[in-house]
Protein backbone atom coordinates (compact mmCIF):
# COMPACT_ATOMS: atom_id res chain seq x y z
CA UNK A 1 0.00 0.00 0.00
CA UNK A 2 1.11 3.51 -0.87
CA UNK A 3 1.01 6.12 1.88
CA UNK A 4 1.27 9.47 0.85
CA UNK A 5 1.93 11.91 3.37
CA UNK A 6 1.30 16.03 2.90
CA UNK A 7 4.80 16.98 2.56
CA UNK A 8 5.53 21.13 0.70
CA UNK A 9 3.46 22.03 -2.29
CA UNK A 10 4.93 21.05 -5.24
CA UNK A 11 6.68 23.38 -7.32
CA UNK A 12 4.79 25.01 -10.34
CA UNK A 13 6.46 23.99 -13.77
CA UNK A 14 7.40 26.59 -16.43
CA UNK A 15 4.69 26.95 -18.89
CA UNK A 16 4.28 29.17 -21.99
CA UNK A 17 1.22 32.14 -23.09
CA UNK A 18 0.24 32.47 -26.27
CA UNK A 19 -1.45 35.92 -26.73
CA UNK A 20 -3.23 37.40 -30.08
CA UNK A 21 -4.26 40.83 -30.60
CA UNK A 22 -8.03 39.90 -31.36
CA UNK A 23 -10.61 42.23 -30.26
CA UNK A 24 -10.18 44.95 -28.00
CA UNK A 25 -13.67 46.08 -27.73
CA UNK A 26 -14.60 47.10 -23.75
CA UNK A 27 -11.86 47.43 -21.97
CA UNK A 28 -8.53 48.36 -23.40
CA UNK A 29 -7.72 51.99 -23.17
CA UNK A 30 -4.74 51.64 -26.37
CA UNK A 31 -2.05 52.78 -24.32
CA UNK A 32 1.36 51.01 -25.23
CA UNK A 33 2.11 48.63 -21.94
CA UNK A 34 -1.45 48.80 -20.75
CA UNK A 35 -2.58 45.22 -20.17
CA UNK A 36 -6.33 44.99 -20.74
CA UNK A 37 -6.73 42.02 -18.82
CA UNK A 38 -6.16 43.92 -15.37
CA UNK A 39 -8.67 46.97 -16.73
CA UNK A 40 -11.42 44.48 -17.30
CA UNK A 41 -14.46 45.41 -14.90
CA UNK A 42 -16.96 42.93 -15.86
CA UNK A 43 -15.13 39.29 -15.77
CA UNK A 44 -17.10 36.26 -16.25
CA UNK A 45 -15.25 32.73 -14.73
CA UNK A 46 -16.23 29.95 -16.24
CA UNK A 47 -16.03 26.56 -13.95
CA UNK A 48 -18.81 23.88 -14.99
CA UNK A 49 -17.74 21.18 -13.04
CA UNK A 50 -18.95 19.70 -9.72
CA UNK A 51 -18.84 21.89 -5.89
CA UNK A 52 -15.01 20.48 -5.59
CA UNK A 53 -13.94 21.60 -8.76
CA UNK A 54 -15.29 25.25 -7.91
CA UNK A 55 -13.74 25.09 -4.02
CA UNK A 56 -10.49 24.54 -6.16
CA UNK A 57 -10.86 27.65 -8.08
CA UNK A 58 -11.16 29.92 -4.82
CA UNK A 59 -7.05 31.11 -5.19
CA UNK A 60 -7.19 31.99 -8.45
CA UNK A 61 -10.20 34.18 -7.97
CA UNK A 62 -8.88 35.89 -4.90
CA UNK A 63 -5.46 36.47 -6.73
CA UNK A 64 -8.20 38.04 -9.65
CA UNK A 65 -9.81 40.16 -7.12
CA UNK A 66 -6.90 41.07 -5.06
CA UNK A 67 -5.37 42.83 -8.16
CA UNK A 68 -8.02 44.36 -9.84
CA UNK A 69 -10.27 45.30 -6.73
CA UNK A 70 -12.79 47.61 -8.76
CA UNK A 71 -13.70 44.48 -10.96
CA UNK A 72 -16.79 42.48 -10.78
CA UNK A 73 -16.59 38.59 -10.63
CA UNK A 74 -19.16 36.10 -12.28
CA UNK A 75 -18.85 32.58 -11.62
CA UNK A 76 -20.60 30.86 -15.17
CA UNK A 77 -21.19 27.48 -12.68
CA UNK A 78 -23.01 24.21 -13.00
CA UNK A 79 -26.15 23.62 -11.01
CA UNK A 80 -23.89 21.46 -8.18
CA UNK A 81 -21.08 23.81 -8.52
CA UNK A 82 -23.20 27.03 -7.80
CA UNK A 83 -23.66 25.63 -4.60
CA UNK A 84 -20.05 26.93 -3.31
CA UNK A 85 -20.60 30.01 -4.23
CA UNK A 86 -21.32 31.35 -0.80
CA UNK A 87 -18.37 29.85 0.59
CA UNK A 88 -15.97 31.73 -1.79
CA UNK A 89 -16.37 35.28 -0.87
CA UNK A 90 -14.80 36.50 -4.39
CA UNK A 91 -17.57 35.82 -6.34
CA UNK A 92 -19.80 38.71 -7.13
CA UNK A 93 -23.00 36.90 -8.81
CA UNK A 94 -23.77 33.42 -10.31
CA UNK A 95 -24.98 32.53 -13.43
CA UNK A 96 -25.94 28.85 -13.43
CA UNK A 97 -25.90 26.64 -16.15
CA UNK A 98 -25.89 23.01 -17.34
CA UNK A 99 -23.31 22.65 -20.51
CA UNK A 100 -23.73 19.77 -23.42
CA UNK A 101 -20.25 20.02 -23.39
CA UNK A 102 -20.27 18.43 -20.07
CA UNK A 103 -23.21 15.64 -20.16
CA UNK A 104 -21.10 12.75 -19.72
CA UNK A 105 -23.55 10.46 -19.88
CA UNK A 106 -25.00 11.61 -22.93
CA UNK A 107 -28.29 12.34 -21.39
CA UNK A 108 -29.20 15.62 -22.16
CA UNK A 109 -31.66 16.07 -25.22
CA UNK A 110 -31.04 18.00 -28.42
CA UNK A 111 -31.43 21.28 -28.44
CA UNK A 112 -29.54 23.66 -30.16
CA UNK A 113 -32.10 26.64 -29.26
CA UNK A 114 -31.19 25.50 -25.76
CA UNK A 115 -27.58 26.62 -26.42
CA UNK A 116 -28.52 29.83 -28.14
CA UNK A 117 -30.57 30.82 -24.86
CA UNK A 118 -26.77 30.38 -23.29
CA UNK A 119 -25.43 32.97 -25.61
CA UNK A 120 -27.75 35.55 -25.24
CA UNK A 121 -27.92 35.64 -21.89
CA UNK A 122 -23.76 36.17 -21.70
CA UNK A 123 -24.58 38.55 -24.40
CA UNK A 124 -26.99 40.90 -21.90
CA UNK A 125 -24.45 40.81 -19.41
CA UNK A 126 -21.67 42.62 -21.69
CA UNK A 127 -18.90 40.92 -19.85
CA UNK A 128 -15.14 42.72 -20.68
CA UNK A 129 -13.48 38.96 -20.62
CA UNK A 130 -13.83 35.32 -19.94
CA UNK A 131 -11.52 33.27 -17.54
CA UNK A 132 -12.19 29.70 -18.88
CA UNK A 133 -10.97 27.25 -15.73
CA UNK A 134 -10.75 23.67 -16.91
CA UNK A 135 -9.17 20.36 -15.74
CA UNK A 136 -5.89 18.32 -17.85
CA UNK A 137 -8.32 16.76 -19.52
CA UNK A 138 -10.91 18.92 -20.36
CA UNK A 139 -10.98 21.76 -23.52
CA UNK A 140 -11.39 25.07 -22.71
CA UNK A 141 -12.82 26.10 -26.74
CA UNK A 142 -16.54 24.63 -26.47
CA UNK A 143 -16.25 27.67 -23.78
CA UNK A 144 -14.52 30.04 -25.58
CA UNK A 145 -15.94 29.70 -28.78
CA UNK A 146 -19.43 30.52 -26.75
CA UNK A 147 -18.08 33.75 -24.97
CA UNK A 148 -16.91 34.88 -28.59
CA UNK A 149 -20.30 34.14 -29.65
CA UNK A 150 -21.51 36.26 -27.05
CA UNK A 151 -19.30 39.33 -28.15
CA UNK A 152 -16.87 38.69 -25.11
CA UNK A 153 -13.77 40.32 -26.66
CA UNK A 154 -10.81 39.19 -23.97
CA UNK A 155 -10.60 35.01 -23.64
CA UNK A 156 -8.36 32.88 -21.74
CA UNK A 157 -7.97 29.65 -21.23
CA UNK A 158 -5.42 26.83 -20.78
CA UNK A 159 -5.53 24.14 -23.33
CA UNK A 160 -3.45 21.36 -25.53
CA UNK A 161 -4.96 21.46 -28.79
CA UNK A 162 -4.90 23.69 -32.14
CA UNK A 163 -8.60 26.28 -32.35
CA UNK A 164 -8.10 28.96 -34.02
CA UNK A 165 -8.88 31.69 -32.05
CA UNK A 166 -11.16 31.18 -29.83
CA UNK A 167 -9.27 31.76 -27.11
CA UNK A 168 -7.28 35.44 -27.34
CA UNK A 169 -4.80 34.71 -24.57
CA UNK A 170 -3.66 30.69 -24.17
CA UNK A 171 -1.71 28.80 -21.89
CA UNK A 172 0.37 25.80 -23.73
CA UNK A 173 2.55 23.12 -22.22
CA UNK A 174 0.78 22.75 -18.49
CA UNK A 175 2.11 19.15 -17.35
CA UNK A 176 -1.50 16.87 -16.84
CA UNK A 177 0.36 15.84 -13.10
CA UNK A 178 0.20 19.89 -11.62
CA UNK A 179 -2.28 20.36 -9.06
CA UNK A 180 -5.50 22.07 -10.09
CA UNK A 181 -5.41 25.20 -7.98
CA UNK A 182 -1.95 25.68 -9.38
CA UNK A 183 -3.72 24.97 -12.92
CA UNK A 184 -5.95 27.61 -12.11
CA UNK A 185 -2.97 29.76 -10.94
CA UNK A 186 -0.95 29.95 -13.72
CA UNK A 187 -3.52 30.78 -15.77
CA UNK A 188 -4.55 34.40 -14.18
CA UNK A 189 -0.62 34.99 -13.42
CA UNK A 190 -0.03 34.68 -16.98
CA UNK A 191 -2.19 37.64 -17.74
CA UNK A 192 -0.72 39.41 -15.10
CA UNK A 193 -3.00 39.03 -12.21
CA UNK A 194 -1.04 38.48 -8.44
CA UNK A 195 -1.59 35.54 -6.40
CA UNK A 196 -0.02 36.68 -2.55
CA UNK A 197 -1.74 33.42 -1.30
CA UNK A 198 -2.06 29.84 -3.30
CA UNK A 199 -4.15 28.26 -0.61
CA UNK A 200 -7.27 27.28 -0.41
CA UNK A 201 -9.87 28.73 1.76
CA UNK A 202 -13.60 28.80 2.36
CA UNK A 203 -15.51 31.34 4.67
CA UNK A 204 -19.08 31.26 6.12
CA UNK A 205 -20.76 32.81 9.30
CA UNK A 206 -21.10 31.88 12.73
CA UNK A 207 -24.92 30.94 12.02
CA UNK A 208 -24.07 28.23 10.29
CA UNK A 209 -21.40 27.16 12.87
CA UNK A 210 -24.29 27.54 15.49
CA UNK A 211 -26.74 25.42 12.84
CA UNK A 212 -23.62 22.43 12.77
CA UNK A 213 -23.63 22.32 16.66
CA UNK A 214 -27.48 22.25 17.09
CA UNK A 215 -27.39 19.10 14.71
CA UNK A 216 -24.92 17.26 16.47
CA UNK A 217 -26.64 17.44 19.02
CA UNK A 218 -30.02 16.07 17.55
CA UNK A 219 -28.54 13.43 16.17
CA UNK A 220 -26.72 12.08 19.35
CA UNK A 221 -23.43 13.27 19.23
CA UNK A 222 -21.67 15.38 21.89
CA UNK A 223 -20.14 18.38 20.04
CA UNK A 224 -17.98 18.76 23.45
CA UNK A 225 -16.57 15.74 22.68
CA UNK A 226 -14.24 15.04 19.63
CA UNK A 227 -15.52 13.01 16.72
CA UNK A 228 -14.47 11.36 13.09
CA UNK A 229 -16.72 12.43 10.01
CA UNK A 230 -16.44 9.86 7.53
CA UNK A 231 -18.05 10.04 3.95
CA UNK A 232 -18.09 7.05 1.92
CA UNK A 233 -19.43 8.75 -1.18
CA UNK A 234 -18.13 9.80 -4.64
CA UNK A 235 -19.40 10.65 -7.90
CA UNK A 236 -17.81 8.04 -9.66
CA UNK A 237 -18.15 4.32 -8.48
CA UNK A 238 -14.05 4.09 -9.14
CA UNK A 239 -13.29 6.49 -6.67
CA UNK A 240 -15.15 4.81 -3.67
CA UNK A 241 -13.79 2.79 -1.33
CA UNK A 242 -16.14 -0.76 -0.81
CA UNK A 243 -19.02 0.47 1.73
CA UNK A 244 -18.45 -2.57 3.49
CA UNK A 245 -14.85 -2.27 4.19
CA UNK A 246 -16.21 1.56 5.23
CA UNK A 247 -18.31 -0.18 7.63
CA UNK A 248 -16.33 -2.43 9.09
CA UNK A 249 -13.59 1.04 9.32
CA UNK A 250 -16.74 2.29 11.77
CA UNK A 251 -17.31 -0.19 13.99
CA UNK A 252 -13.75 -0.68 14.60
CA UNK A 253 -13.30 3.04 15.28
CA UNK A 254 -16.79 3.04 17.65
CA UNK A 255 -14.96 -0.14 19.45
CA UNK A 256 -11.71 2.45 20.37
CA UNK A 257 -15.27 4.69 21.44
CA UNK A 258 -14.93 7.51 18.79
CA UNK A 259 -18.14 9.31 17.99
CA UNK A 260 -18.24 9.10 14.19
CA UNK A 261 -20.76 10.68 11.92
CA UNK A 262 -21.24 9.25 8.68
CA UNK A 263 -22.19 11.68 6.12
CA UNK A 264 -24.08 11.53 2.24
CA UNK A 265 -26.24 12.78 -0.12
CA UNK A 266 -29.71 12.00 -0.93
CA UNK A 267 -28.43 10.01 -4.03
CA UNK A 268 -26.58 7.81 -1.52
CA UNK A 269 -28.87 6.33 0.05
CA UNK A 270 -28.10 2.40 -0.53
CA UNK A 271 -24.37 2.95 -0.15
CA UNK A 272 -24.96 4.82 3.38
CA UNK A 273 -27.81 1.87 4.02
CA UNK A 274 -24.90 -0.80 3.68
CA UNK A 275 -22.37 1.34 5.82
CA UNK A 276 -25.38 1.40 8.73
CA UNK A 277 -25.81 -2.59 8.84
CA UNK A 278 -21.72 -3.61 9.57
CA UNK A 279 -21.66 -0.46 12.40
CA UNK A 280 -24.80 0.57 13.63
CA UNK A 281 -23.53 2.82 16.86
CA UNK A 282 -22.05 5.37 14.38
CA UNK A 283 -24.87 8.18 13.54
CA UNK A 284 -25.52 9.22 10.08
CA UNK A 285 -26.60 11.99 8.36
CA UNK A 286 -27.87 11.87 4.98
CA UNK A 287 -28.54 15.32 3.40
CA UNK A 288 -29.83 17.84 5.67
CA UNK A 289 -27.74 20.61 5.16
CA UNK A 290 -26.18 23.00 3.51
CA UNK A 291 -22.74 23.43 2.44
CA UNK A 292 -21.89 26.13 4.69
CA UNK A 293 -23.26 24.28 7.45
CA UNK A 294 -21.58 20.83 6.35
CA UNK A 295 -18.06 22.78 6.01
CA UNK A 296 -18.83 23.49 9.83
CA UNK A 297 -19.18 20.12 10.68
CA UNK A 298 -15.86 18.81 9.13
CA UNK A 299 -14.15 22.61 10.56
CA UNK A 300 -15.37 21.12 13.81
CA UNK A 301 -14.22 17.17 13.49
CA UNK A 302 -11.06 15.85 14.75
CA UNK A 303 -10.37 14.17 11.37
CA UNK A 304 -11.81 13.55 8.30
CA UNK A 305 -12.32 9.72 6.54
CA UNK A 306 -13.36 10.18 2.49
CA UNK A 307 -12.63 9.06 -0.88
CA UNK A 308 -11.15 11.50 -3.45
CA UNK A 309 -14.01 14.16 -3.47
CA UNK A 310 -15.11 16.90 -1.82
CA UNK A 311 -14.69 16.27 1.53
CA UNK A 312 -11.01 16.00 1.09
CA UNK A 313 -11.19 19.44 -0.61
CA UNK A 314 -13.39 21.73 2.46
CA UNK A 315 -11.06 19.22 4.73
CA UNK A 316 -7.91 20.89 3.27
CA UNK A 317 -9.70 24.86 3.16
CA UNK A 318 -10.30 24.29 6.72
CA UNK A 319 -7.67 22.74 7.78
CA UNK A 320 -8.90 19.39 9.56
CA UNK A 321 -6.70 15.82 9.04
CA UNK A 322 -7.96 13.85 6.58
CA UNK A 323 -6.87 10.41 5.90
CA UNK A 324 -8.27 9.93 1.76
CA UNK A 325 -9.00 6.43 0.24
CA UNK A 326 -7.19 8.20 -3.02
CA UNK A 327 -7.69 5.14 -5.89
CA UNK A 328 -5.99 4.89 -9.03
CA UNK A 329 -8.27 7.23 -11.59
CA UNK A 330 -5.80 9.74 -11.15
CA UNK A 331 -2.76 11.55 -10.06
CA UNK A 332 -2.11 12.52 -6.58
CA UNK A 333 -0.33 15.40 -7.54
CA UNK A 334 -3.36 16.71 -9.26
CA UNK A 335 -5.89 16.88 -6.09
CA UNK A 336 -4.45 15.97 -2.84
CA UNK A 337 -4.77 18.36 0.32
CA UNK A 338 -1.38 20.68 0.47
CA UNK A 339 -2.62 22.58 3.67
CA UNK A 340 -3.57 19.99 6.19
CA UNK A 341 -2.04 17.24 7.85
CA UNK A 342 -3.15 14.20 5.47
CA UNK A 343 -2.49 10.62 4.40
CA UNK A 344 -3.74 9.38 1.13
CA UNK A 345 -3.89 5.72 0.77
CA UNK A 346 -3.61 3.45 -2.64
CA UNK A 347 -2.06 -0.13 -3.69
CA UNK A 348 0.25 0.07 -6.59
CA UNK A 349 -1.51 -1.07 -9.41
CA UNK A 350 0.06 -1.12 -13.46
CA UNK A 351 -3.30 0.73 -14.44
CA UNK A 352 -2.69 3.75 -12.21
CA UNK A 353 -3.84 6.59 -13.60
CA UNK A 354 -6.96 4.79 -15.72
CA UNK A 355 -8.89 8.43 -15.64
CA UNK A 356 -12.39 5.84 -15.63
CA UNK A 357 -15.68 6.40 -13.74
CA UNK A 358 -16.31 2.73 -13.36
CA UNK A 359 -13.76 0.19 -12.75
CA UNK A 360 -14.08 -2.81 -14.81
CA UNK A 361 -11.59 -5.06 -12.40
CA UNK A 362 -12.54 -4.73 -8.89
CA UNK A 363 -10.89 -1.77 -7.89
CA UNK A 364 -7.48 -3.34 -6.81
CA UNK A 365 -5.90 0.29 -6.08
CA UNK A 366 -8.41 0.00 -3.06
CA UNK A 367 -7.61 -3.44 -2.09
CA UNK A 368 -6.69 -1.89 1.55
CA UNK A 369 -7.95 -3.54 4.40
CA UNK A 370 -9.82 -0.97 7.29
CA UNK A 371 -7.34 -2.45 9.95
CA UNK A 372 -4.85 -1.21 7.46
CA UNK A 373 -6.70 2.18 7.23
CA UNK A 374 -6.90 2.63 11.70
CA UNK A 375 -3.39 2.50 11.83
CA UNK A 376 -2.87 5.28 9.36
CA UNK A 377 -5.73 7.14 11.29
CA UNK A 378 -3.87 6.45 14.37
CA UNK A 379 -0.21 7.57 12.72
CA UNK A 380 -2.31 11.10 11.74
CA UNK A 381 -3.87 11.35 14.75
CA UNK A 382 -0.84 11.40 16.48
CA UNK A 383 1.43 13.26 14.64
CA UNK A 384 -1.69 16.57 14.88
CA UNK A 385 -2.05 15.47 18.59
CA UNK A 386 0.40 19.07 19.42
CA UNK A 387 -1.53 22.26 17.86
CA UNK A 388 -4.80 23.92 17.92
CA UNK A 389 -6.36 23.02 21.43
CA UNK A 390 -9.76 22.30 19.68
CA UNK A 391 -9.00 20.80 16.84
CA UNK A 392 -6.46 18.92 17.34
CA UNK A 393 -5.40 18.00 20.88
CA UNK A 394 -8.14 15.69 21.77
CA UNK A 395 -8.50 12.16 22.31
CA UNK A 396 -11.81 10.05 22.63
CA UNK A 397 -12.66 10.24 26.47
CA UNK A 398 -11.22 14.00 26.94
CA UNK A 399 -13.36 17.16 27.14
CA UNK A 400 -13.26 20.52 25.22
């Protein structure tokens, strides 16, 4: 088994900008030097991914709004990823939107008026440039070719392949293995916006602190005492770690007499259903919340248990262990926590990274067994024993 521990960011490799002239339109003023991007007032981001993949983009945002403080930031957002929104105080206003360009199950119906609608409505807004935010493997000129249709004059985006121009500023030779905040980075630095802090981050108010506490409570756990949240979801089936193995991880944590709350989503239903018959003293929560409130919860946990998805992501902006069942889809390098004290855990497999939703040979890269996964909960919670009094001094038994 492969242990990765959260060691120093890695270092961000050399990539190159490809500018053209294009249109100068809103806002350019034509002085020689001037750089257009940085006198944009009206920038639209474009993200349509899930809520992780937006939490991820909160740097690059703040490095946008940092610099140009005047300007005024829409997130273009999916109908999941609006949803972090309020937890990334950078973002002006939300327009929400499901892409074809992203139905990956080829569900949606066709409907090119549908599309049209999407231009137009960019097209009221009179937005002064686009910031299109994708992953390695994604293209950012579906996007970009849509923001020029919208009369957007200033695009940017990161990308691999030959367009045209759809994009007017383009970032070229990004290694697929740099982590996606970084991704994001390098994108607004190369048009000349500052980034004074690469972290990420996430705020929301007290009420929603107050709103995690009261739930604890209802639900039978002791907020004065320290607990494990563990989340056995993911979007795709190849990220998850076995829900039995997950429940078998509980009751062997309730045996050492840890509170642990075992989170999902409506959608998971089933998968929490089979966590609840191996360890039935845990307490679940299934939906209920929202994601400020949620965020509170994990702020407030000892330590974090999750697969490679969000959790590991508010984990990291908050800064609360998190030991990751990270399988073999991808890259470590591309998502894993650089803040927080973390271990990600994976057996060496010849397929790693497969980049697939659904794992046609039994997920070997997650062939770990939970007595394996205590003693790297035990190694973490050890090694964050000395630091913050609340978060991270206490053991089950002791008080706040």
């Amino acid at each position: 088994m492969n242990v990765y521990s959260r060691g120093d960011p890695r270092g961000r490799p050399g990539s190159n900008v490809h500018s053209r002239g294009g249109p100068r339109g809103r806002p350019g003023n034509g002085r020689p030097g001037s750089n257009e991007w940085l006198e944009a007032k009206n920038i639209l981001a474009v993200r349509l991914d899930n809520i992780g993949d937006v939490i991820l983009l909160g740097p690059a945002l703040r490095a946008v709004k940092e610099t140009s403080r005047r300007v005024h930031l829409t997130l273009l957002a999916t109908p999941g990823g609006a949803t972090a929104a309020p937890l990334l105080p950078w973002i002006d206003d939300v327009i929400v939107w499901r892409p074809i360009w992203q139905d990956v199950g080829g569900l949606m119906e066709f409907s090119p008026a549908r599309e049209q609608e999407l231009i137009e409505l960019l097209a009221k807004r009179e937005f002064d440039a686009a910031l299109i935010f994708t992953s390695f493997s994604q293209t950012p000129h579906v996007p970009g070719y849509v923001c020029y249709l919208a009369g957007i004059p200033l695009r940017a985006g990161e990308s691999k392949e030959f367009a045209g121009s759809t994009l007017t500023a383009e970032l070229k030779g990004t290694p697929d293995e740099i982590h996606q905040v970084e991704r994001n980075l390098l994108l607004v630095e190369h048009l000349g916006f500052v980034a004074r802090d690469r972290q990420l981050m996430v705020t929301f108010p007290d009420a929603a602190r107050e709103a995690a506490l009261n739930l604890l409570t209802r639900i039978g756990i002791d907020p004065h005492q320290p607990y494990i949240l563990l989340h056995p979801g993911a979007s795709a089936q190849a990220r998850r770690y076995p829900a039995k193995r997950y429940g078998v991880l509980v009751r062997l944590l309730t045996r050492q007499d840890w509170q642990v709350l075992v989170t999902g989503v409506e959608r998971e239903g089933a998968l929490i259903q089979e966590v609840v018959e191996h360890a039935p003293k845990a307490r679940y929560l299934v939906g209920g919340t929202t994601l400020a409130e949620y965020a509170a919860l994990i702020e407030r946990a000892r330590l974090v248990i999750c697969n490679d998805t969000l959790p590991m992501h508010l984990a990291d902006a908050v800064r609360t262990p998190v030991v990751v069942m990270f399988s073999g889809t991808d890259f470590e390098e591309q998502w894993r926590p650089r803040a927080t004290p973390s271990r990600l855990l994976r057996r060496e497999t010849s397929c790693h990274p497969c980049y697939l939703f659904e794992c046609p040979i039994g997920q070997p890269c997650l062939d770990i067994l939970p007595e394996e996964v205590i003693e790297e909960v035990e190694a973490l919670l050890t090694d964050t024993r000395i630091g913050n009094p609340i978060a991270q001094s206490l053991l089950p038994g002791e008080n706040l």
